[in-house]
Protein backbone atom coordinates (compact mmCIF):
# COMPACT_ATOMS: atom_id res chain seq x y z
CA UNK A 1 -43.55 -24.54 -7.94
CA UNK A 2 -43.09 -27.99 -9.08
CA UNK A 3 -41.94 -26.72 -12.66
CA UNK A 4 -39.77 -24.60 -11.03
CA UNK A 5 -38.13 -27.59 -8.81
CA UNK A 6 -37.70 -29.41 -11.86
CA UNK A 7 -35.84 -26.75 -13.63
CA UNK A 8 -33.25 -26.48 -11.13
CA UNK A 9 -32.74 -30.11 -10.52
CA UNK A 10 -32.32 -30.71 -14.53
CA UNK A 11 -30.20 -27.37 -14.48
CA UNK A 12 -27.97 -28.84 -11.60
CA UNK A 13 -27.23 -32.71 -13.23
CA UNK A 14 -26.24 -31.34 -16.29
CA UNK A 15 -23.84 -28.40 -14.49
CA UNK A 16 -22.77 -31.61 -12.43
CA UNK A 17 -21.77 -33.46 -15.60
CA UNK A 18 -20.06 -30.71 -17.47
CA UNK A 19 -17.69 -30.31 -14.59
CA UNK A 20 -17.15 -34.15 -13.94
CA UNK A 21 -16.07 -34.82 -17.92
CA UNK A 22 -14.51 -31.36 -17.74
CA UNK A 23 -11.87 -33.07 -15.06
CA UNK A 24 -11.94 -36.09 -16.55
CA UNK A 25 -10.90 -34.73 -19.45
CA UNK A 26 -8.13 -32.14 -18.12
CA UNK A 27 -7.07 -32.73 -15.26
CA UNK A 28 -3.53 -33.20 -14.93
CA UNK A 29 -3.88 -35.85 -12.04
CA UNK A 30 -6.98 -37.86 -12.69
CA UNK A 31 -6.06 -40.85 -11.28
CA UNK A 32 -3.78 -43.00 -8.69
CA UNK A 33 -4.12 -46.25 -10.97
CA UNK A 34 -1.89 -48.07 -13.63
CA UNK A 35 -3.37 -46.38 -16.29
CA UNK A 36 -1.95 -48.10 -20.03
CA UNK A 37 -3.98 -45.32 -21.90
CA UNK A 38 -2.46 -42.18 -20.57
CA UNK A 39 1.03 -43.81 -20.46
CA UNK A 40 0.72 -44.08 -24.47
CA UNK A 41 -0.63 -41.00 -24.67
CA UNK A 42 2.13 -39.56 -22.95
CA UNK A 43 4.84 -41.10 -25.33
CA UNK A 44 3.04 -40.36 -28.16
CA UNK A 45 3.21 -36.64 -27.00
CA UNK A 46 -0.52 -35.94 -26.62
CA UNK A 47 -0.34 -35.13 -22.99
CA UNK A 48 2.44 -32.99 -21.87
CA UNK A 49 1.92 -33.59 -17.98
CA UNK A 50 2.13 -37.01 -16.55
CA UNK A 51 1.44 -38.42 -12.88
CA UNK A 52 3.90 -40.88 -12.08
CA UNK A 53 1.21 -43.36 -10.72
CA UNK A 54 -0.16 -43.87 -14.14
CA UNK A 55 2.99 -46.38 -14.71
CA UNK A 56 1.40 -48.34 -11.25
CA UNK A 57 2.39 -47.23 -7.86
CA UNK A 58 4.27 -50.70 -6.23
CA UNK A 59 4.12 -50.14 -2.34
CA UNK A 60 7.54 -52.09 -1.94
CA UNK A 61 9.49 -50.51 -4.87
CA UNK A 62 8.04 -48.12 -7.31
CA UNK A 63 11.19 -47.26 -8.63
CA UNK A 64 9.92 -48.18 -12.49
CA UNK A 65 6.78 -46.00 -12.39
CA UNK A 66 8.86 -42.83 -11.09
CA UNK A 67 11.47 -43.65 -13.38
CA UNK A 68 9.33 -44.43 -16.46
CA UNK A 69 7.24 -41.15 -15.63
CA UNK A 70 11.00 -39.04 -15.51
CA UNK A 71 11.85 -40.96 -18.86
CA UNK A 72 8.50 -40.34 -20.88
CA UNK A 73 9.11 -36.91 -22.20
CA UNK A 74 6.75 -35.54 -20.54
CA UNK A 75 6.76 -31.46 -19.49
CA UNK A 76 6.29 -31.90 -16.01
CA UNK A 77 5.88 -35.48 -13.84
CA UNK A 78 3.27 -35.28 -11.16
CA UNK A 79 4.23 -37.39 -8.11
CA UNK A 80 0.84 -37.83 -6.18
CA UNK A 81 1.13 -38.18 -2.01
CA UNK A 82 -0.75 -42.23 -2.62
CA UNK A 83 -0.83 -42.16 1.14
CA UNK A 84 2.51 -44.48 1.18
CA UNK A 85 6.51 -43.75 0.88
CA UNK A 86 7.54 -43.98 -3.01
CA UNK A 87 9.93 -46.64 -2.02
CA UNK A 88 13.05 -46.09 -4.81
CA UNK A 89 16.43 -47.21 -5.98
CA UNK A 90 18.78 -44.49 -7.24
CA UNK A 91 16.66 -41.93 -9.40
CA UNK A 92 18.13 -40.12 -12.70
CA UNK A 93 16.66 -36.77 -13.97
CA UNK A 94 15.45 -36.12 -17.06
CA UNK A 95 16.17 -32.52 -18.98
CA UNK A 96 13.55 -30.33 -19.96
CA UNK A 97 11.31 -31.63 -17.38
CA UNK A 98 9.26 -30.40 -13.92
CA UNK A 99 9.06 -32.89 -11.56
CA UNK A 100 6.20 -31.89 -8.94
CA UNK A 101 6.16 -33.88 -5.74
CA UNK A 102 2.63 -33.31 -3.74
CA UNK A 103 2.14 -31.82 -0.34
CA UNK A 104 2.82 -34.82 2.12
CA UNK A 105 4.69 -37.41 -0.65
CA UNK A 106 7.80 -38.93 0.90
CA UNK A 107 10.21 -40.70 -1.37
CA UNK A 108 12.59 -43.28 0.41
CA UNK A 109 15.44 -44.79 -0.38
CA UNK A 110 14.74 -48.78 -0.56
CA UNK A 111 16.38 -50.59 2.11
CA UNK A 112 19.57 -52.91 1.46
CA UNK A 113 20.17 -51.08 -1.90
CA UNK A 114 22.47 -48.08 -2.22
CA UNK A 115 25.51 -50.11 -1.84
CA UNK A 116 27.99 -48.37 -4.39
CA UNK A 117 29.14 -45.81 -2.87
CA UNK A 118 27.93 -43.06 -5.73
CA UNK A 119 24.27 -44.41 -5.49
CA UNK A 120 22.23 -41.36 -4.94
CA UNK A 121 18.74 -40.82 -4.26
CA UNK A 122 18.55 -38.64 -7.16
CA UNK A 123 21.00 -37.42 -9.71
CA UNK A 124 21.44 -35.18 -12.92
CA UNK A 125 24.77 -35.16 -15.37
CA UNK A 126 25.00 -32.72 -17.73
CA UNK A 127 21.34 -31.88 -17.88
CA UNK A 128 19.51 -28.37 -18.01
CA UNK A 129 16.02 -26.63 -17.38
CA UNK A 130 14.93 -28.47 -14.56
CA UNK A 131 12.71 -27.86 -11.77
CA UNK A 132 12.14 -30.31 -8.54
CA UNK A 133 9.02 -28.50 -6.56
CA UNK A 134 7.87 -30.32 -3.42
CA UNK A 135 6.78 -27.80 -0.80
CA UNK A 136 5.26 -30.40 1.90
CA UNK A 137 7.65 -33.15 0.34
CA UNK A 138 10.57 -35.49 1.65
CA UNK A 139 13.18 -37.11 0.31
CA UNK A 140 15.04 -39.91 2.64
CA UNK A 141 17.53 -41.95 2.68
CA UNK A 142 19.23 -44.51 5.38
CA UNK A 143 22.13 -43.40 7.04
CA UNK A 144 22.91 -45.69 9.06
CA UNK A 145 22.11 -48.49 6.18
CA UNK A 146 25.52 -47.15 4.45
CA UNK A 147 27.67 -48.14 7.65
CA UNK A 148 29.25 -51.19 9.29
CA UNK A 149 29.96 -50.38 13.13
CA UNK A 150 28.45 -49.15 16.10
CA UNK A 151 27.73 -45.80 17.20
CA UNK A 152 28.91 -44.39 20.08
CA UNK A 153 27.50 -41.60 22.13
CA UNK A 154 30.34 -39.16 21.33
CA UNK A 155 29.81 -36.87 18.31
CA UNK A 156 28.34 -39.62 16.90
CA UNK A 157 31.25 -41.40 16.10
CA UNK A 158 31.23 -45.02 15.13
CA UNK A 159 33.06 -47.45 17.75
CA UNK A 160 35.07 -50.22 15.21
CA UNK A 161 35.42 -51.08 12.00
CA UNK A 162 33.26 -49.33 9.25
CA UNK A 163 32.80 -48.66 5.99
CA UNK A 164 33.11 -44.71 5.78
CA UNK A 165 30.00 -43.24 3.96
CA UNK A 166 30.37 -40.15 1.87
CA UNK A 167 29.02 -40.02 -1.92
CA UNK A 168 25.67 -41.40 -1.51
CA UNK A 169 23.73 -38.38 -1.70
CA UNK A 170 20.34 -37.25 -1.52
CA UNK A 171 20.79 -35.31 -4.97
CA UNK A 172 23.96 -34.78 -6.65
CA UNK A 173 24.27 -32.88 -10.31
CA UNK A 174 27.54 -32.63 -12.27
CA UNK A 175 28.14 -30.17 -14.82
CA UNK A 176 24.33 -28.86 -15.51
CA UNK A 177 22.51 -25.57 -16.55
CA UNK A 178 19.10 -24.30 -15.33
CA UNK A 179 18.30 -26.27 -12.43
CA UNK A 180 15.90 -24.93 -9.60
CA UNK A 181 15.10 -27.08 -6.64
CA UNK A 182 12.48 -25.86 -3.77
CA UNK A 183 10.41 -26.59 -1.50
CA UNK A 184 12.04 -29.97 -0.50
CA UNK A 185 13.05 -31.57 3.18
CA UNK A 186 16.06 -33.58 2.54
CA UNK A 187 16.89 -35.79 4.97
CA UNK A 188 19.21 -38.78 6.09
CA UNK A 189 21.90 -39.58 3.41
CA UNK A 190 24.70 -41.47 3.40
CA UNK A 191 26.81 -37.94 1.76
CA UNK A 192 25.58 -34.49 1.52
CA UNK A 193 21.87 -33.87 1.30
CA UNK A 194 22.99 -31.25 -1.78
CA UNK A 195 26.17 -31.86 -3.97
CA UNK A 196 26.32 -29.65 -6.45
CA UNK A 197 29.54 -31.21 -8.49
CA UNK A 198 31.42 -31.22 -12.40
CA UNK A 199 32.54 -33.62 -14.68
CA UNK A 200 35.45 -33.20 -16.88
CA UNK A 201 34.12 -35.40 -19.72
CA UNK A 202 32.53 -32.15 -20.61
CA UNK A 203 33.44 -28.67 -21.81
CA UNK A 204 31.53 -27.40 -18.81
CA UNK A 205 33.22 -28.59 -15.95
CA UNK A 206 30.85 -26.56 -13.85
CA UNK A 207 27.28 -26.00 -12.96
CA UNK A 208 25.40 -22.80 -14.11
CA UNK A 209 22.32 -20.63 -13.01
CA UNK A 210 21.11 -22.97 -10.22
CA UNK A 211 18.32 -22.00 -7.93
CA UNK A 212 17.96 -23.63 -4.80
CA UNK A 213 14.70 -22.36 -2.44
CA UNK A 214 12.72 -23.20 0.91
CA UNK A 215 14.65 -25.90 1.11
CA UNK A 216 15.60 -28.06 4.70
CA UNK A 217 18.67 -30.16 4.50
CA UNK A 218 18.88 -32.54 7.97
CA UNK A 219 20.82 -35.18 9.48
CA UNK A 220 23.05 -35.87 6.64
CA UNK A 221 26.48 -37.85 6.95
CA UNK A 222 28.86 -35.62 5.44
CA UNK A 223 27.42 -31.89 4.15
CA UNK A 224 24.37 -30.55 4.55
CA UNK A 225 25.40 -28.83 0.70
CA UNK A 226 28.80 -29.31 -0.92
CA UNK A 227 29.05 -26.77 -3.58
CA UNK A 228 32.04 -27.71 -5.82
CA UNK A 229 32.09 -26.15 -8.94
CA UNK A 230 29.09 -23.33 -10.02
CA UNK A 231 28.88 -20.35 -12.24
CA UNK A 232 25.72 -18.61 -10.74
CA UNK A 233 24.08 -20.20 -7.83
CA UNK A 234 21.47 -18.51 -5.72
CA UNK A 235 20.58 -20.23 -2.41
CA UNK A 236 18.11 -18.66 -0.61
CA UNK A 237 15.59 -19.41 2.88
CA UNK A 238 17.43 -22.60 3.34
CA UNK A 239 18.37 -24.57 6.57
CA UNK A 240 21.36 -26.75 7.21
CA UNK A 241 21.39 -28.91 10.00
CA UNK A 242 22.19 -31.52 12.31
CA UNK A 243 25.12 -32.42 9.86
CA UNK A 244 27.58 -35.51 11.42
CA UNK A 245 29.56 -38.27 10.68
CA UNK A 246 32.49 -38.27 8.20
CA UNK A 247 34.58 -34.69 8.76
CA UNK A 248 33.83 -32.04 7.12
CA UNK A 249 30.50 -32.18 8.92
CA UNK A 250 29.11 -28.91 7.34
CA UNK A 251 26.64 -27.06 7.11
CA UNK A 252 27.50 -25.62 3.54
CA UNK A 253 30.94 -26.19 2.18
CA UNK A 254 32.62 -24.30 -0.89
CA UNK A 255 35.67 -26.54 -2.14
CA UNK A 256 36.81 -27.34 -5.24
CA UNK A 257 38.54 -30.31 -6.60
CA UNK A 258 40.40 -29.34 -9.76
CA UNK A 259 41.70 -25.95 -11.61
CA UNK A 260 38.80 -25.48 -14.00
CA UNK A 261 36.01 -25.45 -11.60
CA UNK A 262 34.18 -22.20 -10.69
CA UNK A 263 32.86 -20.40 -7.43
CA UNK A 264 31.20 -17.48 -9.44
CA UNK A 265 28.24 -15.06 -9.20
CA UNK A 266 27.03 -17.07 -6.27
CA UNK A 267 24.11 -15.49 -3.68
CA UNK A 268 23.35 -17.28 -0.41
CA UNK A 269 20.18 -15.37 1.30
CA UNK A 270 18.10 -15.66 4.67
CA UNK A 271 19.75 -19.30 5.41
CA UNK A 272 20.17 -20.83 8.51
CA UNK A 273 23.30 -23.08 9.19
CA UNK A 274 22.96 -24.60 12.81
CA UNK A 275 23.94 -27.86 14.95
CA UNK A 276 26.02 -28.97 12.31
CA UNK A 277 28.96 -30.88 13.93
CA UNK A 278 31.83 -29.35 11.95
CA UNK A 279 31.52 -25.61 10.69
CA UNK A 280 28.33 -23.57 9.50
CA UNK A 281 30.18 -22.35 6.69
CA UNK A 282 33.21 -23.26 5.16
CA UNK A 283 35.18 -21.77 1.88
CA UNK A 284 38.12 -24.11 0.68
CA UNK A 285 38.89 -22.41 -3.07
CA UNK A 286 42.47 -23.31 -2.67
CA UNK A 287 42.45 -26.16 -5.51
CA UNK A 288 41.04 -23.02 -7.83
CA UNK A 289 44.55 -21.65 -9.06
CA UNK A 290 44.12 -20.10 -11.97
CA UNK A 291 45.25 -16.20 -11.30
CA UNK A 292 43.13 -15.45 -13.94
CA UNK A 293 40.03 -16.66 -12.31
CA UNK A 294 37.74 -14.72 -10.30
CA UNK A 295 35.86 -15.75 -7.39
CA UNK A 296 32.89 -14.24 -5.67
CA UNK A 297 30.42 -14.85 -3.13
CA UNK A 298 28.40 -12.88 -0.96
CA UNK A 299 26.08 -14.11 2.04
CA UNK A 300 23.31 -12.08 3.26
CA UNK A 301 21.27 -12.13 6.60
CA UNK A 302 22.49 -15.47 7.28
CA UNK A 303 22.34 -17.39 10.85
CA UNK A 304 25.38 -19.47 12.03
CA UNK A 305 25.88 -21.93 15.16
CA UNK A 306 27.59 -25.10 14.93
CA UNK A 307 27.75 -28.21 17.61
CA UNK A 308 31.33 -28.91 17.74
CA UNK A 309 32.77 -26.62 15.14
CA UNK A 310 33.67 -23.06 14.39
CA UNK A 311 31.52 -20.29 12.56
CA UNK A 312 33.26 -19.20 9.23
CA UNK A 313 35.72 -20.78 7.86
CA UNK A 314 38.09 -19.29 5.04
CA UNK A 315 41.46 -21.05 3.91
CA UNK A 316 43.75 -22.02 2.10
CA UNK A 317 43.94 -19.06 -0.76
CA UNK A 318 47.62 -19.80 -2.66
CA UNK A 319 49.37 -16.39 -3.48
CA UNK A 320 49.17 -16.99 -7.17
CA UNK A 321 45.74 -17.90 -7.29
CA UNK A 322 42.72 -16.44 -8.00
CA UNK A 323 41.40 -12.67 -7.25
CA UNK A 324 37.83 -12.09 -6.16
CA UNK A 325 35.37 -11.27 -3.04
CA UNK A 326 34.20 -12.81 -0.06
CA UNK A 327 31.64 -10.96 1.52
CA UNK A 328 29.22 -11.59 4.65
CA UNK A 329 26.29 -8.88 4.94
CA UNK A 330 24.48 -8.74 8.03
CA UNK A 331 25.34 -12.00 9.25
CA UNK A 332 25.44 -13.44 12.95
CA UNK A 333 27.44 -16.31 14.26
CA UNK A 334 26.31 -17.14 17.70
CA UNK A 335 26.86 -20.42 20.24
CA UNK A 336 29.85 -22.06 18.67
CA UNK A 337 32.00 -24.57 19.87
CA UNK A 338 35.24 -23.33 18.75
CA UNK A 339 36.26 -19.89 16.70
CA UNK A 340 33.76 -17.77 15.88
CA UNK A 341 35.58 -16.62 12.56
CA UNK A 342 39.04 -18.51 11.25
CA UNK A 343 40.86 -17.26 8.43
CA UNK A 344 43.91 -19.64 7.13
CA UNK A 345 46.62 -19.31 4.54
CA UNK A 346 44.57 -16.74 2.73
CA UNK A 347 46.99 -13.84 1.28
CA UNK A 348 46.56 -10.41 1.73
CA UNK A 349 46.42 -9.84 -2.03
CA UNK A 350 44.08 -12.44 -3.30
CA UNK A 351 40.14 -12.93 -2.51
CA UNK A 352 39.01 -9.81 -0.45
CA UNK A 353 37.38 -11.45 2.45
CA UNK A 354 34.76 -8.75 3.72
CA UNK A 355 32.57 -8.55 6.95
CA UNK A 356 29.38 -5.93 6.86
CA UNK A 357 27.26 -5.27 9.77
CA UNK A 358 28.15 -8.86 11.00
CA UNK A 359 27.57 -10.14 14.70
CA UNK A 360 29.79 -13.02 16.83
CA UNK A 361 27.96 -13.53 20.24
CA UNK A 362 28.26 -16.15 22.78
CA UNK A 363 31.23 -18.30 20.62
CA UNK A 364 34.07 -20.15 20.72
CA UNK A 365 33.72 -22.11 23.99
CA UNK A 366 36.12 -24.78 23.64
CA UNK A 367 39.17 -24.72 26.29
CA UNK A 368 40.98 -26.88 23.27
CA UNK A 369 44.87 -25.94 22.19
CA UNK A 370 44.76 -25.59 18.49
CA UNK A 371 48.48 -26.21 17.31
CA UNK A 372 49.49 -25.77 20.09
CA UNK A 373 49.47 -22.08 20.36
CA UNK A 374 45.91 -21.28 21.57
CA UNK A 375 42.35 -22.12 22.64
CA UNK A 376 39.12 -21.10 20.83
CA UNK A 377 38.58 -17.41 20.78
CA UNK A 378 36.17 -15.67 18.58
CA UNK A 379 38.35 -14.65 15.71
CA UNK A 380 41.25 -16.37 14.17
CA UNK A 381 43.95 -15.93 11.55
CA UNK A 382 46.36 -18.24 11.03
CA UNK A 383 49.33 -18.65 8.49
CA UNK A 384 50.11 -22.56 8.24
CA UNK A 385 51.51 -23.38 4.97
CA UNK A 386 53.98 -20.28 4.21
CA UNK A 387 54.58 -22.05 0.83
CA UNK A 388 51.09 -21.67 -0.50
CA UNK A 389 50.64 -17.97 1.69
CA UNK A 390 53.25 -15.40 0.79
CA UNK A 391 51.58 -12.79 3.33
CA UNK A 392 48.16 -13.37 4.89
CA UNK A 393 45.54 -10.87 5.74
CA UNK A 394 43.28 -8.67 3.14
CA UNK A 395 40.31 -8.26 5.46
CA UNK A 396 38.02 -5.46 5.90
CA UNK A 397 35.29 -5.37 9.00
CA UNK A 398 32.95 -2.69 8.51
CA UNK A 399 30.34 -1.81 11.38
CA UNK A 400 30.84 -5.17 13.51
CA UNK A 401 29.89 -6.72 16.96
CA UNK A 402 31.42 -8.88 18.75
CA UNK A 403 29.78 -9.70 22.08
CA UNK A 404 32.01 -11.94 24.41
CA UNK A 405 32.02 -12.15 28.48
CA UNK A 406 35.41 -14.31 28.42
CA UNK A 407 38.78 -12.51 29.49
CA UNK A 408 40.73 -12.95 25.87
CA UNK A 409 42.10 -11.15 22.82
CA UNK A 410 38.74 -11.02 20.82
CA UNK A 411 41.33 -11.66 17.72
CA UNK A 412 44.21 -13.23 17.47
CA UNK A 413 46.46 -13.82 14.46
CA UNK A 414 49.36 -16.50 14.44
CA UNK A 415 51.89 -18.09 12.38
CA UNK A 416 53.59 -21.85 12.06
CA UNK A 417 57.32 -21.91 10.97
CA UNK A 418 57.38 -18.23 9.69
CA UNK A 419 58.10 -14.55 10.24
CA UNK A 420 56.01 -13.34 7.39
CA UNK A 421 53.42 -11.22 9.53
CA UNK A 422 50.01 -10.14 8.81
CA UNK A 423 48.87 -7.22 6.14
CA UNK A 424 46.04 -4.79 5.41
CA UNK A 425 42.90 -5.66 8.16
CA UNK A 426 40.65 -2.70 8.06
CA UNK A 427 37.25 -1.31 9.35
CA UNK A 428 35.84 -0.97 12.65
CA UNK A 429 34.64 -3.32 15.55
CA UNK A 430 32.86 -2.86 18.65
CA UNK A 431 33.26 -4.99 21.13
CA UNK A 432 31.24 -5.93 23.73
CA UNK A 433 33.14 -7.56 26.95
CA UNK A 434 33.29 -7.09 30.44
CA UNK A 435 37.20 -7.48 30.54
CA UNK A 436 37.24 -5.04 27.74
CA UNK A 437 38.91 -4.95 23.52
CA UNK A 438 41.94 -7.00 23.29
CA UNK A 439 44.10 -7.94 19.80
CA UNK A 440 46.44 -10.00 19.83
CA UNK A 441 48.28 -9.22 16.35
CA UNK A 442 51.36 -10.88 16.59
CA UNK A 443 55.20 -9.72 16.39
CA UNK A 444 54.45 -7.96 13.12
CA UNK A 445 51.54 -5.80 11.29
CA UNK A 446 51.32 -3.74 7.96
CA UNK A 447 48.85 -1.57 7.16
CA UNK A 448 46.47 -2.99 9.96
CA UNK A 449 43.82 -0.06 11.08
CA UNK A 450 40.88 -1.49 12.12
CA UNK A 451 39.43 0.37 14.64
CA UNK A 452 38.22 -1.19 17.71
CA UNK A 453 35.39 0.38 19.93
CA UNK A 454 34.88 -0.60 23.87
CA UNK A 455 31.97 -1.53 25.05
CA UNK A 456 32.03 -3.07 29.01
């Protein structure tokens, strides 16, 4: 019996120490403390995976450690959770690299820094093959650091003088390749918690194959996502919210600044857009004018409500611009402050816009006078600038709802200054109202047959 104890205890210590110089040996986190050793071994290239604690974790501003660790050449950076915000100045990405931010780690942006107004938390120019995983993770910045003023209780407006905040953002890339970001709660920036952006210093003055995933964007000053310029973007099980301070105030916004840029090949999936205090979703391509470009993008099963803005928005399309597709599948827009859907300056013959099995309930509450002509109703087109819209229209709805309990024209189309009418709306709608299925199509129509279906 005795021999028999003694067999198993010597059998267990040496199991014990296998396995303890087994993960001393390999493990890819083996330690929260400055470690000199494993930082040279890292630059000489005999490790591959680094933990950004290694370079020593400073409490009040570990900005050189996270750096250092992003600038070592390492495969993939390990940010441990060390209990304590990884207090930073602005952050630049490294190619080639995974940066892996543990369950519970929370990196802040340091207080009083972040002056210029393009300091960003984080940021990437003309980099590729990059993934930022941090499922359980935060990024932060300090909104309210970035203005001068008081805030009053009104849409969060600021009473006097301030300094208006909108470039510092959480992450901005320009002009890169390969880039997947998940997991992540974004939260707090002076910008957009997302900006996904180009630079014309390169022959790529657009980003391409971007993967964005799981991903919360809150409480951010400007957009919860601005996606400029993109050749392949898929956005997917994503929330946008809480979104105020300097107009647009969306959710997601798609709006180019220069011929060149791209809105190509681009998916957004399962995402939520809601209590943002502009729109949910906005798509501004009109400063794309190349007639030989082509834009497309297609949302699926997404979720729409907005605090003081509309639903959709789609304008400003010139009639010598770009072809393409615009297409919602399966969509709802739902407890909006003004229009459920507006359509503006976008011409009949340019950039299908296209509605599938989509859903407006409950919007457009607003008893506001837009130009004048009239209040919020669920669905809006609207020719402004007949310079830049030869003949607006080019809109299919195909098996949609609109619920409403409001006496109105569910949709209403209107003109500024012109005589032009509106062209080629097609598809079917059922609407349910109380007061029954009103249009309101103007003095003229072409080739509009969209059937509508009552439902009281």
């Amino acid at each position: 019996m005795n021999s028999y104890k003694a067999s198993f205890w010597s059998f267990f210590l040496i199991t014990f120490i296998i396995i303890a110089f087994t993960n001393f040996c390999f493990a890819e986190t083996p330690g929260n403390i400055k470690s000199p050793q494993t930082v040279k071994e890292v630059q000489e290239g005999k490790r591959t995976v680094a933990n950004a604690a290694w370079w020593g974790f400073d409490e009040k501003d570990a900005t050189a450690a996270l750096q250092s660790a992003i600038n070592s050449g390492a495969k993939r950076v390990i940010v441990p959770n060390m209990t304590k915000d990884w207090i930073v100045k602005p952050i630049k990405l490294a190619s080639n690299q995974e940066l892996m931010f543990e369950e519970g780690v929370v990196v802040t942006a340091k207080r009083g820094e972040f002056r210029g107004k393009g300091d960003n938390l984080f940021s990437a120019e003309e980099l590729k093959n990059i993934t930022i995983r941090g499922y359980g993770a935060t990024w932060r910045m300090q909104k309210k650091d970035y203005l001068i003023g008081t805030m009053s209780p009104d849409f969060g407006r600021w009473a006097g003088p301030y300094e208006k905040s909108e470039w510092r953002h959480a992450f901005a890339m320009w002009s890169c390749e390969n880039i997947e970001i998940l997991g992540l709660t974004i939260k707090d920036s002076g910008g957009d918690g997302i900006y996904l952006g180009a630079t014309f210093k390169s022959s790529q003055p657009y980003n391409k194959n971007i993967h964005i995933k799981d991903v919360v964007c809150d409480n951010h000053h400007r957009q919860g996502i601005s996606v400029i310029s993109v050749d392949g973007l898929l956005l997917e099980n994503s929330v946008f919210m809480n979104t105020w301070g300097t107009l647009p105030c969306a959710g997601i916004d798609f709006e180019p600044n220069a011929q060149g840029e791209k809105l190509t090949d681009i998916i957004v999936r399962n995402c939520v857009f809601k209590d943002n205090y502009g729109n949910g979703i906005v798509v501004a391509p009109g400063n794309i004018t190349d007639k030989n470009e082509v834009i497309s993008i297609r949302f699926e099963n997404c979720r729409v409500t907005s605090k003081m803005g509309s639903g959709i928005i789609i304008w400003g399309v010139k009639h010598d611009g770009p072809d393409g597709v615009i297409e919602f599948r399966d969509c709802v827009v739902e407890n909006t402050e003004k229009f459920g859907l507006k359509i503006a300056d976008k011409p009949a013959n340019k950039v299908r816009t296209r509605f599938v099995n989509c859903t407006w309930r409950n919007v457009a509450h607003s008893p506001e006078m837009y130009d004048n002509l009239y209040p919020a109703i669920p669905m809006w087109i609207y020719l402004k600038r007949p310079e830049i819209t030869k003949n607006q229209g080019g809109i299919d709805f195909i098996d949609c709802i609109i619920e409403d309990s409001k006496d109105r024209p569910f949709l209403v189309v209107r003109e500024r200054e012109s005589d032009i009418g509106v062209y080629d709306i097609t598809g079917n709608i059922t609407v349910r109202n109380p007061y029954g299925a009103v249009m309101d199509l103007g003095a003229k129509s072409y080739n509009v047959t969209l059937k509508v279906i009552e439902e009281r």
